[in-house]
PDB file of N, CA and C in Angstrom:
ATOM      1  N   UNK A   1       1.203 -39.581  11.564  1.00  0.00           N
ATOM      2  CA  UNK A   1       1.029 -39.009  12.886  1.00  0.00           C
ATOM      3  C   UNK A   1       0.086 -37.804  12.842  1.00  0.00           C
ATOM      4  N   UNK A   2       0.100 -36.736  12.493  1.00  0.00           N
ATOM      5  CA  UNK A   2      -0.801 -36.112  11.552  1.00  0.00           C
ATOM      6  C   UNK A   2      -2.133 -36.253  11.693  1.00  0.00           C
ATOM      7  N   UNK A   3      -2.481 -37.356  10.419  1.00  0.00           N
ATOM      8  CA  UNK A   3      -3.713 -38.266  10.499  1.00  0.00           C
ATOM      9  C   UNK A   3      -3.891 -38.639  11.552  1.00  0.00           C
ATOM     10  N   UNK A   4      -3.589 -39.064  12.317  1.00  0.00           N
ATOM     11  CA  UNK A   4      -3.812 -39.638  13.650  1.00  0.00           C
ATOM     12  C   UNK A   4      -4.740 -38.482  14.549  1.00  0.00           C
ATOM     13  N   UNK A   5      -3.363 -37.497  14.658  1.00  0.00           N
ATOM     14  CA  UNK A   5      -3.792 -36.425  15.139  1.00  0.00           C
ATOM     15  C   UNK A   5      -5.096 -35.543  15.260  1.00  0.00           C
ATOM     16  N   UNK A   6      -5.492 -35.307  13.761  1.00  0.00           N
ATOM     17  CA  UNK A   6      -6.190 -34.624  13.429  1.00  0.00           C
ATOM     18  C   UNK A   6      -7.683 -35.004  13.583  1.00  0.00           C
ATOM     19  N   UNK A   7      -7.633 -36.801  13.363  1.00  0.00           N
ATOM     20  CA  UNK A   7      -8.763 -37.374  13.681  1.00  0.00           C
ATOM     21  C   UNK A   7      -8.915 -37.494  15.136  1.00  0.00           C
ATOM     22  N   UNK A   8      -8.183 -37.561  16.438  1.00  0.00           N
ATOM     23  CA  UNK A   8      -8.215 -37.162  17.654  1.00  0.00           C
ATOM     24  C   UNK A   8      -8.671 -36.034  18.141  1.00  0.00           C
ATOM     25  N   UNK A   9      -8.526 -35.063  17.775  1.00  0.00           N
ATOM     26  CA  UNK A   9      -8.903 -33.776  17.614  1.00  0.00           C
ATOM     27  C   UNK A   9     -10.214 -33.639  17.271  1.00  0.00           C
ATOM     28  N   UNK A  10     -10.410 -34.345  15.889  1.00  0.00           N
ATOM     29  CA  UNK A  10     -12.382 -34.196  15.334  1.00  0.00           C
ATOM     30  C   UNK A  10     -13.042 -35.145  16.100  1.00  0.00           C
ATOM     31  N   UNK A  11     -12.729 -35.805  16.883  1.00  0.00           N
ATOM     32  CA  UNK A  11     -13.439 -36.700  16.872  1.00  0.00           C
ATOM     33  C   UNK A  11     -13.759 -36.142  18.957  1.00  0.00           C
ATOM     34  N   UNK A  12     -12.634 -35.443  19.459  1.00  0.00           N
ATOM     35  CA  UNK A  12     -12.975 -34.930  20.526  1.00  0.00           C
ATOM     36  C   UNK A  12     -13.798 -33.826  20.223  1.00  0.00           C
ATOM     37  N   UNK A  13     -13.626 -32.446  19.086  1.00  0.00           N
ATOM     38  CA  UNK A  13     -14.675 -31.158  19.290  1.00  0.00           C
ATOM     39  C   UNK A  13     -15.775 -32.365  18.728  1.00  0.00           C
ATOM     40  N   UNK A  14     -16.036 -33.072  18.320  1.00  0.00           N
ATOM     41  CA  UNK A  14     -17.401 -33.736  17.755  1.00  0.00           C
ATOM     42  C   UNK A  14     -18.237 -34.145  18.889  1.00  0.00           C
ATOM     43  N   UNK A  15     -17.582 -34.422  19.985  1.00  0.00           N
ATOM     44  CA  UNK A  15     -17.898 -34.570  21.235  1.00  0.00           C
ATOM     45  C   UNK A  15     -18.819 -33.506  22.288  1.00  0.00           C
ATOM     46  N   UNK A  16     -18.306 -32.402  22.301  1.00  0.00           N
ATOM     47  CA  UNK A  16     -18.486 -31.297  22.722  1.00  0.00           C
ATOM     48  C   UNK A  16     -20.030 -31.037  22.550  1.00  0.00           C
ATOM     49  N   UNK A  17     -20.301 -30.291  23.923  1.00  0.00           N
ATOM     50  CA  UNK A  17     -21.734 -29.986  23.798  1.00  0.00           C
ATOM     51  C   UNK A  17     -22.211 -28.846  23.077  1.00  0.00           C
ATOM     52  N   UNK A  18     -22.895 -28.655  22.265  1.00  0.00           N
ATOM     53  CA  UNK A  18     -23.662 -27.827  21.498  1.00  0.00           C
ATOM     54  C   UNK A  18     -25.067 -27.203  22.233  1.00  0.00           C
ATOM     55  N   UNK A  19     -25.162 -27.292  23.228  1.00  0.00           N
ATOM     56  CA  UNK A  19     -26.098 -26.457  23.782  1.00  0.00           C
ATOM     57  C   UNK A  19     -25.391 -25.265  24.236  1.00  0.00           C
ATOM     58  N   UNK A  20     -24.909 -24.910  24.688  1.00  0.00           N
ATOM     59  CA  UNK A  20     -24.629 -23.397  24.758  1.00  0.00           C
ATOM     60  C   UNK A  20     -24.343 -22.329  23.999  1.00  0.00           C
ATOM     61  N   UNK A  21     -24.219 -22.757  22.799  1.00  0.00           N
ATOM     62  CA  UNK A  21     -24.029 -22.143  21.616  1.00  0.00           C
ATOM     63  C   UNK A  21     -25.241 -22.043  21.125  1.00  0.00           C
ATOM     64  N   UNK A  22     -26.759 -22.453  20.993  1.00  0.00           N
ATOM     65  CA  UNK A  22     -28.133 -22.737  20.669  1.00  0.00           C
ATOM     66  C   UNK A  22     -28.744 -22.757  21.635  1.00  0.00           C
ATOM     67  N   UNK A  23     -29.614 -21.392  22.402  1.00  0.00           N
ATOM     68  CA  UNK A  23     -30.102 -22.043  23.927  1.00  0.00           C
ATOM     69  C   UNK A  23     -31.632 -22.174  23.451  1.00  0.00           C
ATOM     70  N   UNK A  24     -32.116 -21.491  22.260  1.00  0.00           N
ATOM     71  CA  UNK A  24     -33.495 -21.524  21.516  1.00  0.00           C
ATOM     72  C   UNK A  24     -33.611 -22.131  20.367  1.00  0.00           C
ATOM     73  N   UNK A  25     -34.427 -22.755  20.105  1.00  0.00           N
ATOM     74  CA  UNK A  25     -34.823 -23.422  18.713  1.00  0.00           C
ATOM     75  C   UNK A  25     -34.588 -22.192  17.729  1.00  0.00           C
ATOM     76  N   UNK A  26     -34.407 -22.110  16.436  1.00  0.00           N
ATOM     77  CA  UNK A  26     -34.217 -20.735  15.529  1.00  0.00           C
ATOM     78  C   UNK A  26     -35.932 -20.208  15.428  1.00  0.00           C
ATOM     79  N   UNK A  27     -36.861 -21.330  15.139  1.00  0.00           N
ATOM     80  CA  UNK A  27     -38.382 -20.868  14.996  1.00  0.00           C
ATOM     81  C   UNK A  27     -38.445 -19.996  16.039  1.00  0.00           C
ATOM     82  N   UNK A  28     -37.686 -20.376  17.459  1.00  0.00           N
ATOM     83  CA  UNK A  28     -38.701 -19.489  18.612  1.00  0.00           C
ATOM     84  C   UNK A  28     -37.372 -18.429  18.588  1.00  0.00           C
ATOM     85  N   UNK A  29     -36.926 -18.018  18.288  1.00  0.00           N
ATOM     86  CA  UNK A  29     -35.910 -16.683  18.505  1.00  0.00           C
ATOM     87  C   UNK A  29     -37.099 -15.297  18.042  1.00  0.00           C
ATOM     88  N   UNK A  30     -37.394 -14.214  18.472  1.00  0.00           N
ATOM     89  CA  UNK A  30     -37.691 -13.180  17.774  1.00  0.00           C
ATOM     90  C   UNK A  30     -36.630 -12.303  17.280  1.00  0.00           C
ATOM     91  N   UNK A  31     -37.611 -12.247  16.078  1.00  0.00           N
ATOM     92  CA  UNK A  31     -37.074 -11.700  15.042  1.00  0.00           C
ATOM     93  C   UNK A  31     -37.147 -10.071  15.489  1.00  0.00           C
ATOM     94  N   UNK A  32     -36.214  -9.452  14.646  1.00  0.00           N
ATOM     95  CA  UNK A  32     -35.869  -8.161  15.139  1.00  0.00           C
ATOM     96  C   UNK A  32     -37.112  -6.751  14.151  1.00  0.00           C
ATOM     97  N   UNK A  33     -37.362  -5.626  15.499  1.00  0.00           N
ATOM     98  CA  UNK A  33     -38.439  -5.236  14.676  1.00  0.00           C
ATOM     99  C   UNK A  33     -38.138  -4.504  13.381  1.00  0.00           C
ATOM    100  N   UNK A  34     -39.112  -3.675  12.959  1.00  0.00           N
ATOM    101  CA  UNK A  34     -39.201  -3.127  11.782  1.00  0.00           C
ATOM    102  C   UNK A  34     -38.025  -1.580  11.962  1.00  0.00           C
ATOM    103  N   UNK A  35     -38.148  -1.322  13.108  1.00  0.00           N
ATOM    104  CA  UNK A  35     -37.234  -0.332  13.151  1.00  0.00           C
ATOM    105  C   UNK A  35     -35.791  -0.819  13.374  1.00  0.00           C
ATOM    106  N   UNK A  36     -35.961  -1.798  13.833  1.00  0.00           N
ATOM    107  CA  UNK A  36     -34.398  -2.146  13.809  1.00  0.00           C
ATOM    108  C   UNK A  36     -33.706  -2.689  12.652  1.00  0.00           C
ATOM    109  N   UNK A  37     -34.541  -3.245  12.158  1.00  0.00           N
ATOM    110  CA  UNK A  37     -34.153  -3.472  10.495  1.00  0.00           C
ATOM    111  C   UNK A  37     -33.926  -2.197   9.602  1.00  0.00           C
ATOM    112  N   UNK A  38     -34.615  -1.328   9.828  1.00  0.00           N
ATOM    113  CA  UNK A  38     -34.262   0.060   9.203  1.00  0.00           C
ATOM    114  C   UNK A  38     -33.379   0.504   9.375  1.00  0.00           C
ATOM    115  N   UNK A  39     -33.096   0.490  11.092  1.00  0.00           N
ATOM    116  CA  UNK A  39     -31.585   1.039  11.310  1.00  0.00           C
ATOM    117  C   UNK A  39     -30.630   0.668  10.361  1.00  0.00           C
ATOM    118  N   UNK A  40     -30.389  -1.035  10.586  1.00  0.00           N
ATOM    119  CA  UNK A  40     -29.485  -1.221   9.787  1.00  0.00           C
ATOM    120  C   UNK A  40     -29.453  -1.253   8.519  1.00  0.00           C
ATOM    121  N   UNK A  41     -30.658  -1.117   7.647  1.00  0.00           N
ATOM    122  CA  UNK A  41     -30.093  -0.696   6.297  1.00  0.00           C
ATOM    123  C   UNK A  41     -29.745   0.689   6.295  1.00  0.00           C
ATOM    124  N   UNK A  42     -30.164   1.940   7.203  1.00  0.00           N
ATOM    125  CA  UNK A  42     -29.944   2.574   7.158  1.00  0.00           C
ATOM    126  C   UNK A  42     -27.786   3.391   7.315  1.00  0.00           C
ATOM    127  N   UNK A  43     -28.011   1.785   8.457  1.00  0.00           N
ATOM    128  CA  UNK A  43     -26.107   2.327   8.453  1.00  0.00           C
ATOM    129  C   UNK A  43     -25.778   1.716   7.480  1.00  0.00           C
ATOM    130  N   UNK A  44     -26.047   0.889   6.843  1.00  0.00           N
ATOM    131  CA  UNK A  44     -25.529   0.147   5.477  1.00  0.00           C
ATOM    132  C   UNK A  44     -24.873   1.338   4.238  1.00  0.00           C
ATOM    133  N   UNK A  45     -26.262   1.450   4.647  1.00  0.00           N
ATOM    134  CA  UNK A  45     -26.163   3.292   3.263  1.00  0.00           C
ATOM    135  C   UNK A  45     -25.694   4.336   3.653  1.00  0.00           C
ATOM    136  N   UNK A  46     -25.369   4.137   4.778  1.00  0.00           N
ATOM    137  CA  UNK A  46     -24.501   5.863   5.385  1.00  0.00           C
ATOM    138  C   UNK A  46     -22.736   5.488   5.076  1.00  0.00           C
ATOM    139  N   UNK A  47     -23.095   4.191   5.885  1.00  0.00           N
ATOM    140  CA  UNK A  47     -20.916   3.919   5.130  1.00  0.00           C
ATOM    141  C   UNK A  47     -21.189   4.010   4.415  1.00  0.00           C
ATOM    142  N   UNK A  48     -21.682   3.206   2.630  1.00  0.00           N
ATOM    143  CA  UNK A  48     -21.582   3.260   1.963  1.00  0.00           C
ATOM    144  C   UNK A  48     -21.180   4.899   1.327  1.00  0.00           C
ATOM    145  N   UNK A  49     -22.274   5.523   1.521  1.00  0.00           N
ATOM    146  CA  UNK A  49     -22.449   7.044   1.469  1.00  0.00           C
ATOM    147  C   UNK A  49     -20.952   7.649   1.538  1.00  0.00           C
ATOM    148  N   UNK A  50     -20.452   7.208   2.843  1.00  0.00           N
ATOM    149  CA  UNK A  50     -19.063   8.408   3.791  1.00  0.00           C
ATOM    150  C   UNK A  50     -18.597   8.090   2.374  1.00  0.00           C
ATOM    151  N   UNK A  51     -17.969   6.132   2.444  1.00  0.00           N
ATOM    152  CA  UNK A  51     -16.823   6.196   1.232  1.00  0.00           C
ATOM    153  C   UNK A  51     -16.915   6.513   0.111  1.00  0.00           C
ATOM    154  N   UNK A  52     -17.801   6.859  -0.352  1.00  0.00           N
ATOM    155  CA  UNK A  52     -17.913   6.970  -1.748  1.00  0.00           C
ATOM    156  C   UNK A  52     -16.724   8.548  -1.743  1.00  0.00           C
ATOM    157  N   UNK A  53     -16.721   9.237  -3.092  1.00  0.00           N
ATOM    158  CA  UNK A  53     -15.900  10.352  -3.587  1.00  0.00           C
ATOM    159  C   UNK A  53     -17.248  11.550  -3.223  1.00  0.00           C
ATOM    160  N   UNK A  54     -18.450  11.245  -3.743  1.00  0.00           N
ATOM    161  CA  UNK A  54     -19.768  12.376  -3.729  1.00  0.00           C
ATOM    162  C   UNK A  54     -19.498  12.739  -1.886  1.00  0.00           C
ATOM    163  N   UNK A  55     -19.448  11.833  -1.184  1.00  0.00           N
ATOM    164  CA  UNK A  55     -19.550  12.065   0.559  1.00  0.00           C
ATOM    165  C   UNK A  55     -18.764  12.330   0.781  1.00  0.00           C
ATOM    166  N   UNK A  56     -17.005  12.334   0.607  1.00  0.00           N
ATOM    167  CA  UNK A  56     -16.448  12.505   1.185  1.00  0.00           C
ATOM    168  C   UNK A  56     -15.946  14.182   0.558  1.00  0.00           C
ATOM    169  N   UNK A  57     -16.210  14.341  -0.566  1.00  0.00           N
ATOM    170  CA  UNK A  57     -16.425  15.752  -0.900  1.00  0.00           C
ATOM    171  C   UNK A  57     -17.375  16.521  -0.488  1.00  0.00           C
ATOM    172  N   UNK A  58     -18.434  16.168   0.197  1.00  0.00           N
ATOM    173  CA  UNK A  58     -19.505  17.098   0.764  1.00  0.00           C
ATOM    174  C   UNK A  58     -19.013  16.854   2.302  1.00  0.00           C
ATOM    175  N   UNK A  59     -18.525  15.904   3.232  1.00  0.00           N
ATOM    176  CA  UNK A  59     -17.988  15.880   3.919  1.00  0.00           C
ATOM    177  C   UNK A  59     -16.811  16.998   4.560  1.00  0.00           C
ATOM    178  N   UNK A  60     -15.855  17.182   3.303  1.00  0.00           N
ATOM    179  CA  UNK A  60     -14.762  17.748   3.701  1.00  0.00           C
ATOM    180  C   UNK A  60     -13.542  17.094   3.798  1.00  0.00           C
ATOM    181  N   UNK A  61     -13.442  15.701   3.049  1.00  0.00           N
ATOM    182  CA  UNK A  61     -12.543  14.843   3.181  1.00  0.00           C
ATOM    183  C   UNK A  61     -11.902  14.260   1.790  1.00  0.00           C
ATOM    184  N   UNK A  62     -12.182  15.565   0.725  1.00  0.00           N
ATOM    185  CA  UNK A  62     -12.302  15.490  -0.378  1.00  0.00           C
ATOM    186  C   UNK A  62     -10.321  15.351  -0.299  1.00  0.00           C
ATOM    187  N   UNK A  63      -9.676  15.729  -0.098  1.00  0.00           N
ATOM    188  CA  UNK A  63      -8.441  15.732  -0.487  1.00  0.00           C
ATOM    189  C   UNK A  63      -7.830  14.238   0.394  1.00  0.00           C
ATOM    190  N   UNK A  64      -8.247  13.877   1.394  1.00  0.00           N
ATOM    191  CA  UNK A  64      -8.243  12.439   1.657  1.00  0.00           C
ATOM    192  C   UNK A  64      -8.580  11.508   0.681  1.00  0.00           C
ATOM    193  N   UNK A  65      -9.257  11.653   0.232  1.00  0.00           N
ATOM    194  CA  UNK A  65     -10.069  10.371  -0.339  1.00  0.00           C
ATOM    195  C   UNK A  65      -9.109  10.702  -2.013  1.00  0.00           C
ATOM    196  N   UNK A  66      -8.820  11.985  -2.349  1.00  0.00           N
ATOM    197  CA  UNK A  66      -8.041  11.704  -3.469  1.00  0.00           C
ATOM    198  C   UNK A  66      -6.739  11.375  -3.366  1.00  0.00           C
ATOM    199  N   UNK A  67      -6.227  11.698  -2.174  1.00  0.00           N
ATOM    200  CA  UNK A  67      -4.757  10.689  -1.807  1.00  0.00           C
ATOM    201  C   UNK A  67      -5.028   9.455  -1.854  1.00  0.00           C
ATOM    202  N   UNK A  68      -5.865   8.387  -0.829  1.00  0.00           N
ATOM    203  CA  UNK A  68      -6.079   7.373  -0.924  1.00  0.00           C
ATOM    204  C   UNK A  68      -6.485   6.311  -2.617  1.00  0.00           C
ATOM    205  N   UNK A  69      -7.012   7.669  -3.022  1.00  0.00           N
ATOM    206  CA  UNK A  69      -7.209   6.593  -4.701  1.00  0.00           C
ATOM    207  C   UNK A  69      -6.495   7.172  -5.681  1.00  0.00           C
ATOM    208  N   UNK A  70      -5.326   7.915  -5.338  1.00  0.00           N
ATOM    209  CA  UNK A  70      -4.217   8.699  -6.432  1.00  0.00           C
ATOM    210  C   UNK A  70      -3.875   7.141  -6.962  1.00  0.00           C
ATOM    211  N   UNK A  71      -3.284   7.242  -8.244  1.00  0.00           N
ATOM    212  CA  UNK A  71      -2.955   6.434  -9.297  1.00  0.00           C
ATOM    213  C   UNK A  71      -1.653   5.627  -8.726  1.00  0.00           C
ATOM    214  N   UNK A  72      -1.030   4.971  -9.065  1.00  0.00           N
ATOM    215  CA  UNK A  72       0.425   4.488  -8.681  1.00  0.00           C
ATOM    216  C   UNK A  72       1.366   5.612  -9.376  1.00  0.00           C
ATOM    217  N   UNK A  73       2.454   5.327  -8.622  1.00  0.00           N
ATOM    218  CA  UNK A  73       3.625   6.579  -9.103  1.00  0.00           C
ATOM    219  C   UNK A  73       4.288   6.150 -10.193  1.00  0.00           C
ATOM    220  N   UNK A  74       4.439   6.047 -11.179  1.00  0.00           N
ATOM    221  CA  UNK A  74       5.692   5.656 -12.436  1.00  0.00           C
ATOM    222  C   UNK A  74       6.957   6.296 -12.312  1.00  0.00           C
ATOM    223  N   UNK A  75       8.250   5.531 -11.657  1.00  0.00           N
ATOM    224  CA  UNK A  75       9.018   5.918 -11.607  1.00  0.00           C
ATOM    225  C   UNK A  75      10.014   5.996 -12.890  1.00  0.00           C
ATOM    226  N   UNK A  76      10.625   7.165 -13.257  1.00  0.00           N
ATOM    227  CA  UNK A  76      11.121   7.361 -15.413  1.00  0.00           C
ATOM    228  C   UNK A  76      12.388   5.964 -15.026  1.00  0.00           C
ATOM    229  N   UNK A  77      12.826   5.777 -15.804  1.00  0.00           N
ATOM    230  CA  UNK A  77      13.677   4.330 -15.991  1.00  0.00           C
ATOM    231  C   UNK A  77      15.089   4.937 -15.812  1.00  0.00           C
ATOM    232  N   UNK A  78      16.235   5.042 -15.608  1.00  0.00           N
ATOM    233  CA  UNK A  78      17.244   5.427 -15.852  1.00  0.00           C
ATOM    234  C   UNK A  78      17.834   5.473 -16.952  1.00  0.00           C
ATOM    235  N   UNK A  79      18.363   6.366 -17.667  1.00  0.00           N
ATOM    236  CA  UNK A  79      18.914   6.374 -18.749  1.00  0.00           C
ATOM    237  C   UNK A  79      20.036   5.831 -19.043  1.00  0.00           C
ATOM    238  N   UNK A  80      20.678   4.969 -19.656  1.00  0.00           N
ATOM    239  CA  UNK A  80      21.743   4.206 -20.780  1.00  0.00           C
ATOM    240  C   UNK A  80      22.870   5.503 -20.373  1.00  0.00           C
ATOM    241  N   UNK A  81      24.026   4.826 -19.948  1.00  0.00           N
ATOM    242  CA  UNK A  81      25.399   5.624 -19.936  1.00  0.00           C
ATOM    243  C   UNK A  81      25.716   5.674 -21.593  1.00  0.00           C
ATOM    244  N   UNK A  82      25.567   6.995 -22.242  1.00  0.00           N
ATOM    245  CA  UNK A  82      26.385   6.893 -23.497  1.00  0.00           C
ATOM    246  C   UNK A  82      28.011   6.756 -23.985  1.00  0.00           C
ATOM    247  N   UNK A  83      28.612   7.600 -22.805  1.00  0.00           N
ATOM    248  CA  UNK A  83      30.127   7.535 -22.558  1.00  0.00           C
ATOM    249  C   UNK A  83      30.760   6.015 -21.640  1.00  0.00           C
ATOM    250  N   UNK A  84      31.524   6.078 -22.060  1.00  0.00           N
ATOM    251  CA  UNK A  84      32.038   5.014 -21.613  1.00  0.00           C
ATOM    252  C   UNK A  84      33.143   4.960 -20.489  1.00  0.00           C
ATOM    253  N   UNK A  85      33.148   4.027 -19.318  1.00  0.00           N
ATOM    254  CA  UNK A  85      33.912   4.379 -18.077  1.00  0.00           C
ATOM    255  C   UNK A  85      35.826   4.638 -18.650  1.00  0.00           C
ATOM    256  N   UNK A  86      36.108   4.968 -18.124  1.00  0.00           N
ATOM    257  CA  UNK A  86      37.866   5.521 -18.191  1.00  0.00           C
ATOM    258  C   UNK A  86      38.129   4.099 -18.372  1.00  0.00           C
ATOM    259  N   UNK A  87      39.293   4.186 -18.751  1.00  0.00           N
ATOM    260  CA  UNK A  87      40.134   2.827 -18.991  1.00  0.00           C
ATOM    261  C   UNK A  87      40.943   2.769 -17.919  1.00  0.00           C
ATOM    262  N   UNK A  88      40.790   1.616 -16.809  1.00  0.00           N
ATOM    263  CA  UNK A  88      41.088   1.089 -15.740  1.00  0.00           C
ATOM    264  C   UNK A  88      41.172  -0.372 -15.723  1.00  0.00           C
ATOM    265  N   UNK A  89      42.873  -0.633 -14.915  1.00  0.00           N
ATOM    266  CA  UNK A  89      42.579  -2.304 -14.799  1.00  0.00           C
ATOM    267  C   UNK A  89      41.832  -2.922 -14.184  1.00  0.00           C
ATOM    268  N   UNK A  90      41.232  -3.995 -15.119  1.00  0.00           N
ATOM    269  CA  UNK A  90      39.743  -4.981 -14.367  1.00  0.00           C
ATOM    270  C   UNK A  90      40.631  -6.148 -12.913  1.00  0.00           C
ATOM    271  N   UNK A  91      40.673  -5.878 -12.017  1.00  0.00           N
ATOM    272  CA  UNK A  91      40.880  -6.859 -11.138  1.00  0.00           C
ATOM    273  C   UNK A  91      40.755  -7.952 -10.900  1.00  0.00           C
ATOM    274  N   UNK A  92      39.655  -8.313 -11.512  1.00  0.00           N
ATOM    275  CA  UNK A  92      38.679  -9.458 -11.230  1.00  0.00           C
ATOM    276  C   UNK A  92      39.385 -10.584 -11.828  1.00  0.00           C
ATOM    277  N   UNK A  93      39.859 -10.351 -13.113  1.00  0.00           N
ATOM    278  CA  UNK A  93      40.507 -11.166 -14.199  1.00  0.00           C
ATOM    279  C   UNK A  93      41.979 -11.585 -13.760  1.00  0.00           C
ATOM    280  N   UNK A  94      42.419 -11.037 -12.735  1.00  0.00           N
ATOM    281  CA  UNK A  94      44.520 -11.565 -12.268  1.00  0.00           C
ATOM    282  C   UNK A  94      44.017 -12.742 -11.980  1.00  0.00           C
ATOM    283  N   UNK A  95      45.275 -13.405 -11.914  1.00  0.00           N
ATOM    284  CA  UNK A  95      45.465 -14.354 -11.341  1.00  0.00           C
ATOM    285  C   UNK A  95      45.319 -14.420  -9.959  1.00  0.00           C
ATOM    286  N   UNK A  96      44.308 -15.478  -9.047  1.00  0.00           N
ATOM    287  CA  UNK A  96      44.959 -15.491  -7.729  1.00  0.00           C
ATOM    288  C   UNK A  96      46.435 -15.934  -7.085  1.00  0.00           C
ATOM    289  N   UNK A  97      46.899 -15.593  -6.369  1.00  0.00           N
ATOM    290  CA  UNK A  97      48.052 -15.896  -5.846  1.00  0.00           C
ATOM    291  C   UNK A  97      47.855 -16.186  -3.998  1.00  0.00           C
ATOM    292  N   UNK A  98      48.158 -17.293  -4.177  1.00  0.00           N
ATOM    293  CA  UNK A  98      47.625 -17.942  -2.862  1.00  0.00           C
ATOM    294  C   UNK A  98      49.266 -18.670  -1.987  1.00  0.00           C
ATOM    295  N   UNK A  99      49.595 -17.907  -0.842  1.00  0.00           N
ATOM    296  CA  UNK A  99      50.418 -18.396  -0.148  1.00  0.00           C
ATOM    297  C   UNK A  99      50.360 -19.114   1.146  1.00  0.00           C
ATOM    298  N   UNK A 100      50.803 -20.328   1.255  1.00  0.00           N
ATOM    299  CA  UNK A 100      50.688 -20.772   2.303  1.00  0.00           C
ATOM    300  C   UNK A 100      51.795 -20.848   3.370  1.00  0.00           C
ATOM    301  N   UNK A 101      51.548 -20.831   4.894  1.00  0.00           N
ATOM    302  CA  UNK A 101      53.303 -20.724   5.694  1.00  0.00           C
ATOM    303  C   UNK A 101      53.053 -19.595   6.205  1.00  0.00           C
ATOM    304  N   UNK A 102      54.171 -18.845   6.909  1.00  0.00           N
ATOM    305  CA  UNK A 102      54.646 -17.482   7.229  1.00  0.00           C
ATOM    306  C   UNK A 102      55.125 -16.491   6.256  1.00  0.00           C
ATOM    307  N   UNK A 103      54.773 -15.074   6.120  1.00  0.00           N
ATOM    308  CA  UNK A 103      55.517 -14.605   5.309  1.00  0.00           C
ATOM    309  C   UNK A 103      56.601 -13.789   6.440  1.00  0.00           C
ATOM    310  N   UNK A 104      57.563 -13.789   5.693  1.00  0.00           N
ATOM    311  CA  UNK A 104      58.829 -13.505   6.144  1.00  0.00           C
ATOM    312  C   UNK A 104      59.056 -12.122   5.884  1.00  0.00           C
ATOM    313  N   UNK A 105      59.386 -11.132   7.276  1.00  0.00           N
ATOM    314  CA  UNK A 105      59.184  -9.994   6.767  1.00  0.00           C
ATOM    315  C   UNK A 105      60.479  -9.690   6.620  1.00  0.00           C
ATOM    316  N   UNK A 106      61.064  -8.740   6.045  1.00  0.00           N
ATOM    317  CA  UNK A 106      62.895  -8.374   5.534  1.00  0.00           C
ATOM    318  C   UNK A 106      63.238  -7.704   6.292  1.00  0.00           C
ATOM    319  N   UNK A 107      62.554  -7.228   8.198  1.00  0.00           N
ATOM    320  CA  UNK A 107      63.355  -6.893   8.716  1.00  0.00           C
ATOM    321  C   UNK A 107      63.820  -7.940   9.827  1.00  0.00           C
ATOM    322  N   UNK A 108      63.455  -9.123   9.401  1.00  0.00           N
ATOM    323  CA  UNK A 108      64.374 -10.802  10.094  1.00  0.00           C
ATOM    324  C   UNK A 108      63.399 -10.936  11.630  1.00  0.00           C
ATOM    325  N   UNK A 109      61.851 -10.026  11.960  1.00  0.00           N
ATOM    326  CA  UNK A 109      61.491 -10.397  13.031  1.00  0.00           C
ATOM    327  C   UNK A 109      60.880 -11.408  12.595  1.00  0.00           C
TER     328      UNK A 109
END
């Protein structure tokens, strides 16, 4: 059912018109100018720039940026009980005792 499905599905978006998504051939699109290409390498290299540790210390965001890349925390392991717990009866080990019926209380209600 699935299969069925799925090929119902491709076989309807396969259908679908593709002109509105492409209203120009790619040859005839213009291409973007020389300054606008600069721009964007230019913001390329400015994020780059902020995140780095050098920017964000000339920034002022120097104690941010060393929280964000502080190390993981190692938490110490707990230490081994050397003493040993009091001597107490283990519960776990009785017997169950399982009653079935009413219990009968000894003042006859």
């Amino acid at each position: 059912m699935k299969r069925l499905l799925a090929t119902v599905l491709l076989f309807a978006f396969s259908l679908q018109p593709l002109g509105a998504a492409t209203t120009q051939p790619i040859s005839q699109l213009p291409s973007p100018s020389l300054f606008l290409q600069m721009q964007f390498a230019a913001q390329s290299l400015l994020v780059a720039y902020q995140s780095s540790a050098v920017g964000s210390l000339l920034s002022g965001n120097g104690g941010r940026y060393a929280a964000m890349h502080a190390p993981a925390p190692i938490f110490p392991r707990v230490a081994q009980r050397t003493q040993s717990l009091p001597s107490a009866p283990d519960h776990r080990y009785d017997r169950k005792v399982v009653q079935y019926g009413v219990t009968l209380h000894p003042c006859g209600s």
